[in-house]
Each structure stands twice: as C-alpha cells, then as structure tokens.
Protein backbone atom coordinates (compact mmCIF):
# COMPACT_ATOMS: atom_id res chain seq x y z
CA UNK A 1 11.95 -14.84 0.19
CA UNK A 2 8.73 -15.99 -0.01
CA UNK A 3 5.80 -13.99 -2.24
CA UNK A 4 2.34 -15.13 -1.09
CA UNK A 5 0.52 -13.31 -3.44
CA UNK A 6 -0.63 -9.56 -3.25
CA UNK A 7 -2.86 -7.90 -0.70
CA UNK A 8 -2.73 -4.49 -1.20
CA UNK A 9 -2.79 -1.90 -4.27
CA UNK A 10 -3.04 1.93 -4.15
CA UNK A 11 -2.42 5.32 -6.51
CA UNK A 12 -1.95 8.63 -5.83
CA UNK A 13 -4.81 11.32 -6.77
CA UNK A 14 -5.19 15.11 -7.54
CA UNK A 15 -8.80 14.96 -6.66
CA UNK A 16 -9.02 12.64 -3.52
CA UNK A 17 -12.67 14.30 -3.07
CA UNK A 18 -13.51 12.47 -6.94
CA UNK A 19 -11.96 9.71 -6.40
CA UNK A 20 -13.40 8.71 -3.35
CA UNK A 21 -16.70 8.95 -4.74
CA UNK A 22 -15.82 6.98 -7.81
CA UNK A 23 -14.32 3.92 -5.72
CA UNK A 24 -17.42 4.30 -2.76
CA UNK A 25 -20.13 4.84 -5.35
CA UNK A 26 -19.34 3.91 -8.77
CA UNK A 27 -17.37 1.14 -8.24
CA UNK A 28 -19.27 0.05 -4.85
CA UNK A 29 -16.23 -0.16 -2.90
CA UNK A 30 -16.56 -0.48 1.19
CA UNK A 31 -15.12 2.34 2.92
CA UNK A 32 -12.51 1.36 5.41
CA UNK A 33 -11.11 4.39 6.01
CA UNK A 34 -11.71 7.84 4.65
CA UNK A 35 -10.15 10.77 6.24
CA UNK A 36 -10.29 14.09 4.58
CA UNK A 37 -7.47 15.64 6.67
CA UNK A 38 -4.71 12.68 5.77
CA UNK A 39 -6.06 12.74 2.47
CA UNK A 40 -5.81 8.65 2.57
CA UNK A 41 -8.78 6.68 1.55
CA UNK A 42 -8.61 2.78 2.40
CA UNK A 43 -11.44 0.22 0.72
CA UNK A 44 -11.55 -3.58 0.70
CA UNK A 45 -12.75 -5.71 -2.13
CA UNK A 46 -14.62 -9.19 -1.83
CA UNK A 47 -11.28 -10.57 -1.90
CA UNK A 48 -9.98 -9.22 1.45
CA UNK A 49 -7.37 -7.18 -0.93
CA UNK A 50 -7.07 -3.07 -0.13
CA UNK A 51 -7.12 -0.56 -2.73
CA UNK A 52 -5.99 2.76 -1.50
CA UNK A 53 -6.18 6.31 -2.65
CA UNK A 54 -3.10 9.03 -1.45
CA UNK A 55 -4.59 12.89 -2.18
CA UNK A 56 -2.87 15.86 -2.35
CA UNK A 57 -0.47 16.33 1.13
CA UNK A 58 -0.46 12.82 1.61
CA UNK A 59 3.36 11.51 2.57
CA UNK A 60 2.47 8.89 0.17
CA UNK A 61 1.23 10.40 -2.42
CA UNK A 62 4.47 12.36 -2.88
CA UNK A 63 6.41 9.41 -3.07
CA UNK A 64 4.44 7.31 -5.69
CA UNK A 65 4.58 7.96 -9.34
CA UNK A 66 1.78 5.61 -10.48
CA UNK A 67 -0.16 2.99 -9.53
CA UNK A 68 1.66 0.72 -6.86
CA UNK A 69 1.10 -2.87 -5.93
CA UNK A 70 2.38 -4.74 -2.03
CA UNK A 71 3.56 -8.49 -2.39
CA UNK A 72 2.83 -10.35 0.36
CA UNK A 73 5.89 -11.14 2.41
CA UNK A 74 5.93 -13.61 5.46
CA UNK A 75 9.27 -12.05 6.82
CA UNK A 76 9.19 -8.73 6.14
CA UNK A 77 13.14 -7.86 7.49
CA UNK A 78 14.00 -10.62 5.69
CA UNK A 79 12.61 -10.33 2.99
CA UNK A 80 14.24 -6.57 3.06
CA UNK A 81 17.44 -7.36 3.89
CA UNK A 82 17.74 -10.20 0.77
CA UNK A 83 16.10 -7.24 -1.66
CA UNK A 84 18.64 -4.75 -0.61
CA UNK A 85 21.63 -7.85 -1.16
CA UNK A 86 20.03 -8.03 -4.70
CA UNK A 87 20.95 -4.43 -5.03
CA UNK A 88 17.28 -3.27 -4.63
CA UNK A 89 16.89 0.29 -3.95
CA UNK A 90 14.37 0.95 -1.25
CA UNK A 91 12.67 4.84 -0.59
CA UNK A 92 11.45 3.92 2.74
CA UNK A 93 12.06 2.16 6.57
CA UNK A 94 9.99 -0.70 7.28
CA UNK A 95 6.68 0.96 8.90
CA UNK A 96 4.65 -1.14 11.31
CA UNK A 97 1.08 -0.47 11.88
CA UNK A 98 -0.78 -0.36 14.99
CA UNK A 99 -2.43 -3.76 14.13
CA UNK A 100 0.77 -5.33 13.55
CA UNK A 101 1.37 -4.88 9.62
CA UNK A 102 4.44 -3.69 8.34
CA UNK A 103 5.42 -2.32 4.93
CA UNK A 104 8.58 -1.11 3.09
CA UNK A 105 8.59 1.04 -0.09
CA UNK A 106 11.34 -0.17 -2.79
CA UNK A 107 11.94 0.81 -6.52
CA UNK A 108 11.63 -1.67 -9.25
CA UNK A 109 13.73 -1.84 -12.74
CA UNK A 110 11.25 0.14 -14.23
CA UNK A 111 11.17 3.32 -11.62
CA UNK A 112 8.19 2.43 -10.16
CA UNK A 113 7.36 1.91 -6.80
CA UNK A 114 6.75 -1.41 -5.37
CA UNK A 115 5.79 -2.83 -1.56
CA UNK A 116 6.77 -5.74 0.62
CA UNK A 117 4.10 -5.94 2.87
CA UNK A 118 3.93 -8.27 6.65
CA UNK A 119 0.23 -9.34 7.26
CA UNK A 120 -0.73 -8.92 10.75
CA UNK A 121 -1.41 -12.50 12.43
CA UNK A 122 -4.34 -10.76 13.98
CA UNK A 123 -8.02 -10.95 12.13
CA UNK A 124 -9.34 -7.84 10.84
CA UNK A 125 -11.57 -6.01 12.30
C-alpha cells in the first residue's frame, strides 16, 4: 500500500447550523457543499484538501467519534484488502462517488476512525 498523503479531514457536529458559519465566515472557508437536509457541509482549503462537517442525522456523523482524517490511497481495494490481512477492522464498504472517488471507513489502535480514500482521475469541478 501506498499513502500519498492526506486529502480529506472531517468531524461530526451538534450544531451543524454554528459550525457552518464558523468554517464559511470565521475561518473563510469556500463552501463546496452545504445542504441543510443531509446535514453535510463540504469546504476546500488553498491546498485542494476537504474539511467536512457531519450534523445531527447525518449517516456519518453517527459513525465518527472525533475528528477523522482520509489517507490518500492509489488502490483503494487494495489497499483494503492488505488492511483487513493486517487484522484492521473496517465499519464500512468501500463507497464510490459519482465523480469517481471512493472511500472506506476503518478503526485504528486507538478507536478512532480513520479513511482510505481513491482520488478520482477526473479534475474537480
């Protein structure tokens, strides 16, 4: 397996209405995506990286317990499959995106959550 860096970071909020404003406005975030009835707030740094906020309801939200970070993966059933022979325990199927990503949810030493995440080959919009 091959970590390329990170790409993506997100938490889970009890005020998704708050926290919005706090990454949009305080911190002067851009907005990718905000949506009020998912409760999932997407915003990109300088960088290219993704933060990303999971409210109350979210799917996500009820699975992470903190702060969680996606490693960059160029495989990402490969990468997987040599996790899970390494006895990794892993909370979730790959997902694939309609722009190609894919992501898989997998629980570190510690508890926490942790991603694998499969860029999409295609530019961002």
């Amino acid at each position: 397996m091959n970590i390329r860096g990170f790409s993506w970071a997100g938490a889970p909020t009890s005020d998704f209405d708050r926290t919005s404003r706090f990454f949009r406005d305080d911190l002067g975030l851009e907005v990718l995506v905000l949506d009020k009835e998912r409760m999932i707030g997407i915003f990109n740094l300088p960088t290219g990286q993704l933060f990303e906020i999971f409210g109350p309801g979210n799917r996500y939200q009820k699975l992470m317990n903190g702060p969680g970070i996606a490693f960059d993966v160029d495989a990402i059933d490969t990468a997987r499959a040599e996790l899970e022979g390494k006895g990794a325990k892993f909370v979730s199927e790959v997902e694939r995106g309609s722009h190609g990503d894919a992501w898989t949810l997998f629980e570190g030493p510690d508890g926490y959550l942790y991603q694998l995440f499969q860029r999409s080959r295609l530019p961002r919009e």
